[in-house]
PDB file of N, CA and C in Angstrom:
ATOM      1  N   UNK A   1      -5.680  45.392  29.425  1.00  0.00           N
ATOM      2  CA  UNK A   1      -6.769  44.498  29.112  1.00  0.00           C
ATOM      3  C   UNK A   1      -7.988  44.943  29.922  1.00  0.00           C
ATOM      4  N   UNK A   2      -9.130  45.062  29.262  1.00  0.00           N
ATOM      5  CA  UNK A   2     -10.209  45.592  29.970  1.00  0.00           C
ATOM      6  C   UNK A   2     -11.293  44.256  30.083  1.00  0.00           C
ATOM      7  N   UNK A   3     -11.950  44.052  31.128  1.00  0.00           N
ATOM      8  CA  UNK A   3     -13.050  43.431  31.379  1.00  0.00           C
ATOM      9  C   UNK A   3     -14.368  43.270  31.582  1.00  0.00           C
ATOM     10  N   UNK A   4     -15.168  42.972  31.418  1.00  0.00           N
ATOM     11  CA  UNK A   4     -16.607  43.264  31.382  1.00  0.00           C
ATOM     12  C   UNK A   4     -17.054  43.249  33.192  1.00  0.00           C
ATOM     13  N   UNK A   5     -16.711  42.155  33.483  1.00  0.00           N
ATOM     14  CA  UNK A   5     -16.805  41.899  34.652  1.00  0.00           C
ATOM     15  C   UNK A   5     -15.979  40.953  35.637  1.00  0.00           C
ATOM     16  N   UNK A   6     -16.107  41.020  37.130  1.00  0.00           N
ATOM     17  CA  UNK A   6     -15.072  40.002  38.049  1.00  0.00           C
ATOM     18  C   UNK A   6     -14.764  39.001  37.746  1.00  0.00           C
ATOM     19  N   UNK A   7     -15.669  38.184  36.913  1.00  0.00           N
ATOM     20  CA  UNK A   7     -15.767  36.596  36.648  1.00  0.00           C
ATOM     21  C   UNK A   7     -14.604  36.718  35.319  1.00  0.00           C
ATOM     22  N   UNK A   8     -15.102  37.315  34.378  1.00  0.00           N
ATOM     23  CA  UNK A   8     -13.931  37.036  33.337  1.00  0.00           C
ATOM     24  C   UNK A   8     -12.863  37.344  33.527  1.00  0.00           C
ATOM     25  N   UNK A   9     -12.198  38.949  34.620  1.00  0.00           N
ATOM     26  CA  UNK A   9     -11.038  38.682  35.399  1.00  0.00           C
ATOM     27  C   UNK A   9     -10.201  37.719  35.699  1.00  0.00           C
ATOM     28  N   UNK A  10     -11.596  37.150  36.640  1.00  0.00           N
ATOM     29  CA  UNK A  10     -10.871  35.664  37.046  1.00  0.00           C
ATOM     30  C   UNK A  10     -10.566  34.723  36.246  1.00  0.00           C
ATOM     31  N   UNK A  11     -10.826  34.292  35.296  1.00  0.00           N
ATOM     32  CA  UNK A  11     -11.229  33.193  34.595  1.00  0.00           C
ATOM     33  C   UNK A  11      -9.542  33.487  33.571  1.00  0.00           C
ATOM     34  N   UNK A  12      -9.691  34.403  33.347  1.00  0.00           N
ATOM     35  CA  UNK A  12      -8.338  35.011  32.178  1.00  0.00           C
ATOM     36  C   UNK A  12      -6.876  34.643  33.634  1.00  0.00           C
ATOM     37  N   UNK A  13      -7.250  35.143  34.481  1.00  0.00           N
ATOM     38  CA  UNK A  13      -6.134  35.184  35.810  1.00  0.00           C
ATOM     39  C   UNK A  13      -5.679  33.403  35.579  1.00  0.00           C
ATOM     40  N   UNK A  14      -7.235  32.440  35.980  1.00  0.00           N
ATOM     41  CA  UNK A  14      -6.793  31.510  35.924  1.00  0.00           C
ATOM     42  C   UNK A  14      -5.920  30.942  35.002  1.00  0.00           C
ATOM     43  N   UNK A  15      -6.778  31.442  33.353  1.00  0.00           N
ATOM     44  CA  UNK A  15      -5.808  30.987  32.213  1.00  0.00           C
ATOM     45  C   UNK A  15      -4.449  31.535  32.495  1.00  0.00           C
ATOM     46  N   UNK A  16      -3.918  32.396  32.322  1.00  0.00           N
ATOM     47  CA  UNK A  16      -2.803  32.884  32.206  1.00  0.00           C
ATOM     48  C   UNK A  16      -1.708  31.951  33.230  1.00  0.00           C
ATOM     49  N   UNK A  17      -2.393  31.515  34.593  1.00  0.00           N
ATOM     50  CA  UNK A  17      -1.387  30.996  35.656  1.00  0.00           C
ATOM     51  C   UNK A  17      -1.215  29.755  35.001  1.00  0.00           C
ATOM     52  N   UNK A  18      -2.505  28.274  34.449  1.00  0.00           N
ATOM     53  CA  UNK A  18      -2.621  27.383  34.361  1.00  0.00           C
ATOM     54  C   UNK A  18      -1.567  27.526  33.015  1.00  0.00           C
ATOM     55  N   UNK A  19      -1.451  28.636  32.100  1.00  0.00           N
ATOM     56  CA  UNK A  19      -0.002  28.574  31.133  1.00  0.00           C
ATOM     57  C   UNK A  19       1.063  28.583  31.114  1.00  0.00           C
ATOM     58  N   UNK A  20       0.991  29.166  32.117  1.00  0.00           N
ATOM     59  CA  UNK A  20       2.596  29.629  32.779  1.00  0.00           C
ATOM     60  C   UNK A  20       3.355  28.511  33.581  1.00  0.00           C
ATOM     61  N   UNK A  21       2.060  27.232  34.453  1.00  0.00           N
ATOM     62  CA  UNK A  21       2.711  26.679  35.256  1.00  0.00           C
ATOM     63  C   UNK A  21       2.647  25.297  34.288  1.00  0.00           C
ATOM     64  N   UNK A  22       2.099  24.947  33.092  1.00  0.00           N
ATOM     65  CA  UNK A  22       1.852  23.976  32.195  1.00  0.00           C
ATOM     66  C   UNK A  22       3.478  24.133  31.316  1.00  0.00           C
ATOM     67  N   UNK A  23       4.127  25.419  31.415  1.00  0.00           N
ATOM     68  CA  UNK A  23       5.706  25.353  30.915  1.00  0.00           C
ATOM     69  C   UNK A  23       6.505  25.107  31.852  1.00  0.00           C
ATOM     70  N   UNK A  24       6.302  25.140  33.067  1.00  0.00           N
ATOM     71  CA  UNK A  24       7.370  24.532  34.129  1.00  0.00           C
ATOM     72  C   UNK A  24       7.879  23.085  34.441  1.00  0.00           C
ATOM     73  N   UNK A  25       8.662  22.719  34.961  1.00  0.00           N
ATOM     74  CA  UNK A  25       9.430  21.582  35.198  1.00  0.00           C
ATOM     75  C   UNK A  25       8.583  20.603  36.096  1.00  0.00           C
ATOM     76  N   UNK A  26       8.046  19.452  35.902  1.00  0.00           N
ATOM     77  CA  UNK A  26       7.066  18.890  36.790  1.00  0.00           C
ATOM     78  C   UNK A  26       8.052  17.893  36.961  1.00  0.00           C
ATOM     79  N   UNK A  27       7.860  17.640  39.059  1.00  0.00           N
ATOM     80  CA  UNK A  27       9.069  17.347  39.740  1.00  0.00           C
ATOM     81  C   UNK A  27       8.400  16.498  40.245  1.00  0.00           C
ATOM     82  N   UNK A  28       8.771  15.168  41.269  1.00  0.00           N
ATOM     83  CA  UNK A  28       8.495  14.875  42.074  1.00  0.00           C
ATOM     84  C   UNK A  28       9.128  14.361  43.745  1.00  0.00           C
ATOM     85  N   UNK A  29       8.139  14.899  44.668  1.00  0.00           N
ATOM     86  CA  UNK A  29       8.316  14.639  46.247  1.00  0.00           C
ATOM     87  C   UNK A  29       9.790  14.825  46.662  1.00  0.00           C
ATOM     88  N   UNK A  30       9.936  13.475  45.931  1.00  0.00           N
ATOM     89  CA  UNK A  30      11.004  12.598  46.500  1.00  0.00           C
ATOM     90  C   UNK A  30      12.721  13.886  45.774  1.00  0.00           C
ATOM     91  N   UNK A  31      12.369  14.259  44.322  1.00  0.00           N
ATOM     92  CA  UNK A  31      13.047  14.556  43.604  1.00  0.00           C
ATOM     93  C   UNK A  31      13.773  16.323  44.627  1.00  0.00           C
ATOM     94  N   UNK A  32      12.767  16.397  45.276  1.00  0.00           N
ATOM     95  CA  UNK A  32      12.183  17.703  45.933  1.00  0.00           C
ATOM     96  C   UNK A  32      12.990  17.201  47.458  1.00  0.00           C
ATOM     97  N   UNK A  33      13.282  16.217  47.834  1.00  0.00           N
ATOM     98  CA  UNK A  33      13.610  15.542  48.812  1.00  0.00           C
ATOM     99  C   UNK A  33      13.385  15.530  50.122  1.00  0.00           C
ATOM    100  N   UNK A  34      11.592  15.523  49.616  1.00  0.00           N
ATOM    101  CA  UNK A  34      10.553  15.399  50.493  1.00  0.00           C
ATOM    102  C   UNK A  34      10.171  13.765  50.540  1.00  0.00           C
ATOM    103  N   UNK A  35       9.152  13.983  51.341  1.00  0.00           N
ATOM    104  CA  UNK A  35       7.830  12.451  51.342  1.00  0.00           C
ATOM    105  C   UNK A  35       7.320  12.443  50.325  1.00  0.00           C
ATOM    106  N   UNK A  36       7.303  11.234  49.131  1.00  0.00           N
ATOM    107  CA  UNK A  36       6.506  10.993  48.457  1.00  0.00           C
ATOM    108  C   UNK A  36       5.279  11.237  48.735  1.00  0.00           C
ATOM    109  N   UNK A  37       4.832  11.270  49.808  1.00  0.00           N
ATOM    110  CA  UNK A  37       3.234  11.212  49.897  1.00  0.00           C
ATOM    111  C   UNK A  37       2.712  13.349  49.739  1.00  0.00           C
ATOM    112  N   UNK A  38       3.639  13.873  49.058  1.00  0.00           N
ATOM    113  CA  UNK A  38       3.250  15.213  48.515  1.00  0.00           C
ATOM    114  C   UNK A  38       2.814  15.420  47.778  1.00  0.00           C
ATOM    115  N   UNK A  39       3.446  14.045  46.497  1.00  0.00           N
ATOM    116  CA  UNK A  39       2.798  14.249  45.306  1.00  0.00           C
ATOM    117  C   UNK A  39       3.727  15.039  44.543  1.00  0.00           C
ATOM    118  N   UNK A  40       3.336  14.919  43.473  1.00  0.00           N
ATOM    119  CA  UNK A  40       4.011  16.115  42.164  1.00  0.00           C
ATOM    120  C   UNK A  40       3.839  17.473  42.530  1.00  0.00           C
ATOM    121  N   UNK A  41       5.211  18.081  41.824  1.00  0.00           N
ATOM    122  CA  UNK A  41       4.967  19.490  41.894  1.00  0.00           C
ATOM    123  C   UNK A  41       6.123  20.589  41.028  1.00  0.00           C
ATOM    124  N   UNK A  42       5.505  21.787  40.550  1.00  0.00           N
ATOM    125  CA  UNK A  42       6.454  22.590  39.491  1.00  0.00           C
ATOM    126  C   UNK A  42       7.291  23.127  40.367  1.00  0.00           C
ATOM    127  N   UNK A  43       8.586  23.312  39.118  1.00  0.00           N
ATOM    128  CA  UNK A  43       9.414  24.363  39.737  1.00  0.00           C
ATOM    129  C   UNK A  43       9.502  25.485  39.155  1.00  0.00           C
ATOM    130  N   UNK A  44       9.419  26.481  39.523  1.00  0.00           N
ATOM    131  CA  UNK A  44       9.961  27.794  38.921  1.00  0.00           C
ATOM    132  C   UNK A  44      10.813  27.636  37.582  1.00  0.00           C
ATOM    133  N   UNK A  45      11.450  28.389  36.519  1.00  0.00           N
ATOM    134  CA  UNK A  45      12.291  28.338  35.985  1.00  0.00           C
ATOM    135  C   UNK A  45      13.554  28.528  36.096  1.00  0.00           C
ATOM    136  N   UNK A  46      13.657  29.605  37.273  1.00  0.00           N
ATOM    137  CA  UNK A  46      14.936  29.566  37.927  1.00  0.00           C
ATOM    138  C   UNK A  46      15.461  28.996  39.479  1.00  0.00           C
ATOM    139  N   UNK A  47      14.192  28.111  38.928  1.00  0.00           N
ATOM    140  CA  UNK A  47      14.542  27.315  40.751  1.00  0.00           C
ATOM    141  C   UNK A  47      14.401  27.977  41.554  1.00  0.00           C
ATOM    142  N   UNK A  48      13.335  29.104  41.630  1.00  0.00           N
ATOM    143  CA  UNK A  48      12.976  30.527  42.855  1.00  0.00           C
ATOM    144  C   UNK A  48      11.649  30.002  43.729  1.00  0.00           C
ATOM    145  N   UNK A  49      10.863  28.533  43.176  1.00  0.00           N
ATOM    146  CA  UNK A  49      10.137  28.404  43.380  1.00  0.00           C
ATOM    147  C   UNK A  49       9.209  27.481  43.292  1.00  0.00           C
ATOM    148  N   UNK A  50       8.255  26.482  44.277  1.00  0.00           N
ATOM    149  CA  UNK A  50       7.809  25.024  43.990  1.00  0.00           C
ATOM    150  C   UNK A  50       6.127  25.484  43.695  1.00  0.00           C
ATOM    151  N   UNK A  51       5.518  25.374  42.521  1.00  0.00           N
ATOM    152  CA  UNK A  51       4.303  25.465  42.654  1.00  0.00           C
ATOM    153  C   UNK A  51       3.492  24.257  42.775  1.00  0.00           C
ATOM    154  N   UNK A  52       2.526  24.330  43.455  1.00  0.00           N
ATOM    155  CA  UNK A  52       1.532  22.609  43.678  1.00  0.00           C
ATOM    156  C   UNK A  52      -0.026  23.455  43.563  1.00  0.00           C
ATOM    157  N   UNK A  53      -0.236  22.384  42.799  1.00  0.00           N
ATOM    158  CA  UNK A  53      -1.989  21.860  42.699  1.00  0.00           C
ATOM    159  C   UNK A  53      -2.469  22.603  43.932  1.00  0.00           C
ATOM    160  N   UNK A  54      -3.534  23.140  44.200  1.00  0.00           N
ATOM    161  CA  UNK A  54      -4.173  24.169  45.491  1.00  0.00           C
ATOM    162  C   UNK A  54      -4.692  22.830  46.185  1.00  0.00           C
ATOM    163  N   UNK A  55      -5.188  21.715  45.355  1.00  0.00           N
ATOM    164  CA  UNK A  55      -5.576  20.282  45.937  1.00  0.00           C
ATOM    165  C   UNK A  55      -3.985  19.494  46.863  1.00  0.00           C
ATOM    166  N   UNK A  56      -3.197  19.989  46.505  1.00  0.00           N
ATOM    167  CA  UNK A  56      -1.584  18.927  46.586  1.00  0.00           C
ATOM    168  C   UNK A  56      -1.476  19.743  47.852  1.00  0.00           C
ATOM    169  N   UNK A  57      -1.397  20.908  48.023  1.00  0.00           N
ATOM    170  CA  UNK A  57      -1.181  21.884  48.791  1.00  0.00           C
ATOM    171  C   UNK A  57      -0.988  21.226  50.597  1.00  0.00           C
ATOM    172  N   UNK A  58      -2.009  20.629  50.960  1.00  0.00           N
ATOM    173  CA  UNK A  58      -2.480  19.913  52.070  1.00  0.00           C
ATOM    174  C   UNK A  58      -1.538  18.655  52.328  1.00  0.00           C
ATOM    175  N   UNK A  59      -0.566  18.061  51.326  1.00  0.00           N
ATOM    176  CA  UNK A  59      -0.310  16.969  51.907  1.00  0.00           C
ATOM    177  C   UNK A  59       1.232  17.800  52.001  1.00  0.00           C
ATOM    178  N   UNK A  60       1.834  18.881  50.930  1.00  0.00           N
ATOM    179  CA  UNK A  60       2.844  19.612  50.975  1.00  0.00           C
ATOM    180  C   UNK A  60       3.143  20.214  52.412  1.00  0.00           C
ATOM    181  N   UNK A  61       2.057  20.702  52.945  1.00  0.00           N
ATOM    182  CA  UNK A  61       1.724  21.223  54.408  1.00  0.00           C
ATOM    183  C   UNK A  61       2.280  20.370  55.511  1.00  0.00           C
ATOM    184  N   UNK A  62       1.324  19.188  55.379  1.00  0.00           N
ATOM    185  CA  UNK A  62       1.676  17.997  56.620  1.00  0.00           C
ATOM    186  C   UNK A  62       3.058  17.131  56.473  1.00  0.00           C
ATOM    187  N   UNK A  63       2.747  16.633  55.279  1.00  0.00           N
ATOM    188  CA  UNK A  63       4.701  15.466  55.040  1.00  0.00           C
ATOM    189  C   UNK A  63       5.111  16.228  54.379  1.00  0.00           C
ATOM    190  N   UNK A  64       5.437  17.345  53.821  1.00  0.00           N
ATOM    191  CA  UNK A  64       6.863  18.421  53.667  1.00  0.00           C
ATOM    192  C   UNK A  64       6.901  19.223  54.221  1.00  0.00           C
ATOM    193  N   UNK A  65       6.286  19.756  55.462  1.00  0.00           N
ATOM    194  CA  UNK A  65       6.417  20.411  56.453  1.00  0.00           C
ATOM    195  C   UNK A  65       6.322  21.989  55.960  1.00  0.00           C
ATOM    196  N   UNK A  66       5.618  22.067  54.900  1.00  0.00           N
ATOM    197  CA  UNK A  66       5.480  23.571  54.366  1.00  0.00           C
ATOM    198  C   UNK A  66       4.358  24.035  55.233  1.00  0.00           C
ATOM    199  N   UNK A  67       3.890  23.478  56.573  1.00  0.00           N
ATOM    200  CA  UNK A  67       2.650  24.150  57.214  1.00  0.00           C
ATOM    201  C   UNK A  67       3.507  25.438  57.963  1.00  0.00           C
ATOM    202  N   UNK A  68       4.489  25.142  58.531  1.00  0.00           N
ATOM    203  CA  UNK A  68       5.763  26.078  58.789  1.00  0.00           C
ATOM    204  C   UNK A  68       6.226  27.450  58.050  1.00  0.00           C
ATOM    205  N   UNK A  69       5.605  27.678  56.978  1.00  0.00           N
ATOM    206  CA  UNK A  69       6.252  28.611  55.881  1.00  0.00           C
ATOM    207  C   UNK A  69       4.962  29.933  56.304  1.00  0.00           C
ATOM    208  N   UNK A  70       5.788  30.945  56.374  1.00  0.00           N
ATOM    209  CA  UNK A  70       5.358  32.169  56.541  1.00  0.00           C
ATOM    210  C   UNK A  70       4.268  32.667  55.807  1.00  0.00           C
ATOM    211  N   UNK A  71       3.059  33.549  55.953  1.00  0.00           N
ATOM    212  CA  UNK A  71       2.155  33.600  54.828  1.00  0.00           C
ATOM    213  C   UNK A  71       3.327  34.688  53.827  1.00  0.00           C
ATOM    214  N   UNK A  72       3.916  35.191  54.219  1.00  0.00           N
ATOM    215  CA  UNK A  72       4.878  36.383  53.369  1.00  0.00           C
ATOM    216  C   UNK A  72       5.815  35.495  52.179  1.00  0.00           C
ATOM    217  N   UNK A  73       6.082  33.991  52.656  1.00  0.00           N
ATOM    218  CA  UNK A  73       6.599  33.112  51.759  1.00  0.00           C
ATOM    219  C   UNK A  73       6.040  32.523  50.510  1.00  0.00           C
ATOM    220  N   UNK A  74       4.844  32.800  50.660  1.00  0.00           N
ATOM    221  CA  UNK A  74       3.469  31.755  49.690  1.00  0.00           C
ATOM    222  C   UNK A  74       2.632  32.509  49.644  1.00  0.00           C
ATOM    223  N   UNK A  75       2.475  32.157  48.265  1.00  0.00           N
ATOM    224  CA  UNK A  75       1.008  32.903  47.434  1.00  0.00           C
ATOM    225  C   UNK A  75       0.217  31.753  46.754  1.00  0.00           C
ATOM    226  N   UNK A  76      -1.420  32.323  47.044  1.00  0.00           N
ATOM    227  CA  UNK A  76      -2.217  31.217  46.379  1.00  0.00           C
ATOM    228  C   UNK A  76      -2.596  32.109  44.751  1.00  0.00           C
ATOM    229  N   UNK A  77      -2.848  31.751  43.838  1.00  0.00           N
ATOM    230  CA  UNK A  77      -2.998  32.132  42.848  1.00  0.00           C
ATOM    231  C   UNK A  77      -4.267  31.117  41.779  1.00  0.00           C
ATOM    232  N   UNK A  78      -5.081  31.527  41.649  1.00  0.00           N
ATOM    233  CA  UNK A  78      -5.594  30.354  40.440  1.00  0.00           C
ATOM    234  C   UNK A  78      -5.975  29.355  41.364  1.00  0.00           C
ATOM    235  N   UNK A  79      -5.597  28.256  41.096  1.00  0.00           N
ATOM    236  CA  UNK A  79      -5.762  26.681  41.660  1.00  0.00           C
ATOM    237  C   UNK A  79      -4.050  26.468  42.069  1.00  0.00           C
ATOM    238  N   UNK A  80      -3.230  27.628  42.278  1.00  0.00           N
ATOM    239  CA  UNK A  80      -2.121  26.742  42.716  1.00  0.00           C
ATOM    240  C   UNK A  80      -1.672  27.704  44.076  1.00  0.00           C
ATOM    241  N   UNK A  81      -1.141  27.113  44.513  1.00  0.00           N
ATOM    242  CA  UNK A  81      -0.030  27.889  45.429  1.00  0.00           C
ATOM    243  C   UNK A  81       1.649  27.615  45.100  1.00  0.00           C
ATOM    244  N   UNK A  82       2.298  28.662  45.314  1.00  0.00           N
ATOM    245  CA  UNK A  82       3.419  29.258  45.165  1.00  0.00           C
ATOM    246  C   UNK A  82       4.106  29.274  46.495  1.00  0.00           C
ATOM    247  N   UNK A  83       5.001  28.559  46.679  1.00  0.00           N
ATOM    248  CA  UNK A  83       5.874  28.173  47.697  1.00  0.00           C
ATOM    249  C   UNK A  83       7.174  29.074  47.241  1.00  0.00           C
ATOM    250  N   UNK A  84       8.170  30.578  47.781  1.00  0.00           N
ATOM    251  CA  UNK A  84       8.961  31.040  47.331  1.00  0.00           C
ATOM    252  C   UNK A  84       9.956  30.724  47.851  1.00  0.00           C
ATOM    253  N   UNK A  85      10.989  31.112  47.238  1.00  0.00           N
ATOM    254  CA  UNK A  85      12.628  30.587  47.973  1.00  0.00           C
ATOM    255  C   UNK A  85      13.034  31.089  49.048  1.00  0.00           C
ATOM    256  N   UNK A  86      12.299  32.193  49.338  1.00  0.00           N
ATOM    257  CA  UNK A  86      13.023  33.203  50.257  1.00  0.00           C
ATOM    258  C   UNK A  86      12.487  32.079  52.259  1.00  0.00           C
ATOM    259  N   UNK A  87      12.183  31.433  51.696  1.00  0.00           N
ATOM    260  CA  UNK A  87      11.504  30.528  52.868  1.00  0.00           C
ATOM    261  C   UNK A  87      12.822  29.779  53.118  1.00  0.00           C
ATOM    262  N   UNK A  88      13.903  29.100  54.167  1.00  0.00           N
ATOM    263  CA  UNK A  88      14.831  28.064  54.604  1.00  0.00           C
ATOM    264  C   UNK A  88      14.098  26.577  53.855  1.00  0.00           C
ATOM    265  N   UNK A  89      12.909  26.169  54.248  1.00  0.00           N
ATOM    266  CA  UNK A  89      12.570  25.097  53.868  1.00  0.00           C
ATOM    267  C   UNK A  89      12.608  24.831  52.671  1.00  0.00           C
ATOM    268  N   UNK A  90      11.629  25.981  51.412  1.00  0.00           N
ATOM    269  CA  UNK A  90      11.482  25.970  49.836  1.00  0.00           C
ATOM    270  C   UNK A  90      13.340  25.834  49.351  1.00  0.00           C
ATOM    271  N   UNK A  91      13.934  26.439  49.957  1.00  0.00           N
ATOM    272  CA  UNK A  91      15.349  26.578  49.846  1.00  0.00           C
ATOM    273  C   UNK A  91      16.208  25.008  49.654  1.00  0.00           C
ATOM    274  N   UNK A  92      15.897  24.873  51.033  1.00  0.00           N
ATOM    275  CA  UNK A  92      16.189  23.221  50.817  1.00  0.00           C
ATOM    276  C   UNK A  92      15.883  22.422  49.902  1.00  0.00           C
ATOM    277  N   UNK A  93      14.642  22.668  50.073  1.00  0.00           N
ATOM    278  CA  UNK A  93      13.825  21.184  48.522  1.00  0.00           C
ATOM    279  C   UNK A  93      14.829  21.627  47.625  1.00  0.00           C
ATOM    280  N   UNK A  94      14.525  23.115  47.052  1.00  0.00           N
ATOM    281  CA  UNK A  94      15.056  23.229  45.444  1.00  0.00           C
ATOM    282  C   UNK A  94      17.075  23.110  45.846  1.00  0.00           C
ATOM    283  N   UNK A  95      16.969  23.115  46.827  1.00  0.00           N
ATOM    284  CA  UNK A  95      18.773  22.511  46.882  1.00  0.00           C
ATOM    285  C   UNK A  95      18.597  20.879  46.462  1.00  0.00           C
ATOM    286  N   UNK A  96      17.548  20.513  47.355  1.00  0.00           N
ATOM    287  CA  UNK A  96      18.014  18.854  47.102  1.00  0.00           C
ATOM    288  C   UNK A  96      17.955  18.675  45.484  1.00  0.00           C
ATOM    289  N   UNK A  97      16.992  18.807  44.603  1.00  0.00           N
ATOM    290  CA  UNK A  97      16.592  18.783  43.110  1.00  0.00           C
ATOM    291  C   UNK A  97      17.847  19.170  42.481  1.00  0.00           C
ATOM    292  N   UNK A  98      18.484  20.332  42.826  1.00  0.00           N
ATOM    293  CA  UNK A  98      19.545  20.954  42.217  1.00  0.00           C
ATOM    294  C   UNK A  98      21.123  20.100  41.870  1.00  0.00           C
ATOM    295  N   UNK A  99      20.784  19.482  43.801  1.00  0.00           N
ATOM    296  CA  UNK A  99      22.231  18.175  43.481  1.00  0.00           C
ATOM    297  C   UNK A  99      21.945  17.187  42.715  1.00  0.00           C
ATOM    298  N   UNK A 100      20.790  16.797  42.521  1.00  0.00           N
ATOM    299  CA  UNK A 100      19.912  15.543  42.225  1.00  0.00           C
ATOM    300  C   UNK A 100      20.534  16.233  40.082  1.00  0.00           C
ATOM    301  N   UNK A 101      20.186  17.075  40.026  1.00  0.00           N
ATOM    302  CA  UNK A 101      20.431  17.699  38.895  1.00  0.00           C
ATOM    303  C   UNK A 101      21.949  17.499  38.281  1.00  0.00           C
ATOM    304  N   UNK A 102      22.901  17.907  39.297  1.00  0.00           N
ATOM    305  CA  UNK A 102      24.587  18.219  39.334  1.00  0.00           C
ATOM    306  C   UNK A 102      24.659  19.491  39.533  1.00  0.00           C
ATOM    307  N   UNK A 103      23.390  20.214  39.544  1.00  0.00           N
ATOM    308  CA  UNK A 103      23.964  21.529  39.196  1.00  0.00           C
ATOM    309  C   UNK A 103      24.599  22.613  40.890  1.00  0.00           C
ATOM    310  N   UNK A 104      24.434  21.699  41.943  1.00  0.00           N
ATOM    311  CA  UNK A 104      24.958  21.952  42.930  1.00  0.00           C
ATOM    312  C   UNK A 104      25.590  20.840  43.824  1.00  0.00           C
ATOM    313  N   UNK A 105      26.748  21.167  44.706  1.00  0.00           N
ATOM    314  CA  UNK A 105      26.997  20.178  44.946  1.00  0.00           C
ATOM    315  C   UNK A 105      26.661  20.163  46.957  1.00  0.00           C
ATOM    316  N   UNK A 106      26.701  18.739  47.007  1.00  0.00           N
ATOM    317  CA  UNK A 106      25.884  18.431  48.681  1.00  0.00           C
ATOM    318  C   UNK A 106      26.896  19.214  49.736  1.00  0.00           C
ATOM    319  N   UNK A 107      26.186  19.767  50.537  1.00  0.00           N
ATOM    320  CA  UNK A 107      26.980  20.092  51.504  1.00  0.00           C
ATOM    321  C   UNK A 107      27.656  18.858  52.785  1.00  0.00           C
ATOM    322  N   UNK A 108      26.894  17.419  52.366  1.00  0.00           N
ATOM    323  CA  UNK A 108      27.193  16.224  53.055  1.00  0.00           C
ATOM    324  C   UNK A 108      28.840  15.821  52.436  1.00  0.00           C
ATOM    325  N   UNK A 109      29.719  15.684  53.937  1.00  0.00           N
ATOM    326  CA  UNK A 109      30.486  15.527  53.623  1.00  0.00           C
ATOM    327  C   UNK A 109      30.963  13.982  53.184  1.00  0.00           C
ATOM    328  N   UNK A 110      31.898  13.600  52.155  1.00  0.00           N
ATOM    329  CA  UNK A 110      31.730  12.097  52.193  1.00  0.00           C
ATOM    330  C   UNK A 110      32.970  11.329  52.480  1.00  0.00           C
TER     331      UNK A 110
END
């Protein structure tokens, strides 16, 4: 794909992310088995990954404790950031969602 200039780059970059993350699974906080006060947020398709609003980003930071996550873990992209699995924490959330799902089971013993 060729471009005229930086701006339409960008602008196509944005489209393409805002499509990609408009087919993902929209989760919430709690579901994530975080603080509600994070707000909504996508998951990957294979559960590799939590994307949030570049606005959501800030409360993900402070009450889900993603201020902790490596810059090598997270990518900003578009208007979102990309929280990856390879992080212990991103790991966790998409574990909690997963039991919440059935599709894994708790490591809490009962």
């Amino acid at each position: 794909m060729q471009f005229t200039d930086t701006l339409e780059m960008i602008d196509e970059i944005q489209y393409q992310v805002e499509r990609h993350v408009q087919g993902l699974r929209q989760v919430s906080a709690v579901e994530l088995g975080l603080d509600v006060r994070c707000g909504r947020a996508y998951v990957g398709e294979n559960n590799d990954c939590i994307v949030v609003d570049a606005g959501n980003a800030r409360g993900y930071d402070y009450y889900g404790g993603f201020e902790y996550i490596d810059a090598e873990d997270k990518r900003s992209i578009g208007d979102y950031v990309i929280y990856l699995d390879t992080c212990e924490r991103v790991r966790d959330a998409l574990e909690s969602l997963m039991e919440k799902d059935g599709l894994c089971e708790s490591e809490v013993d009962d």
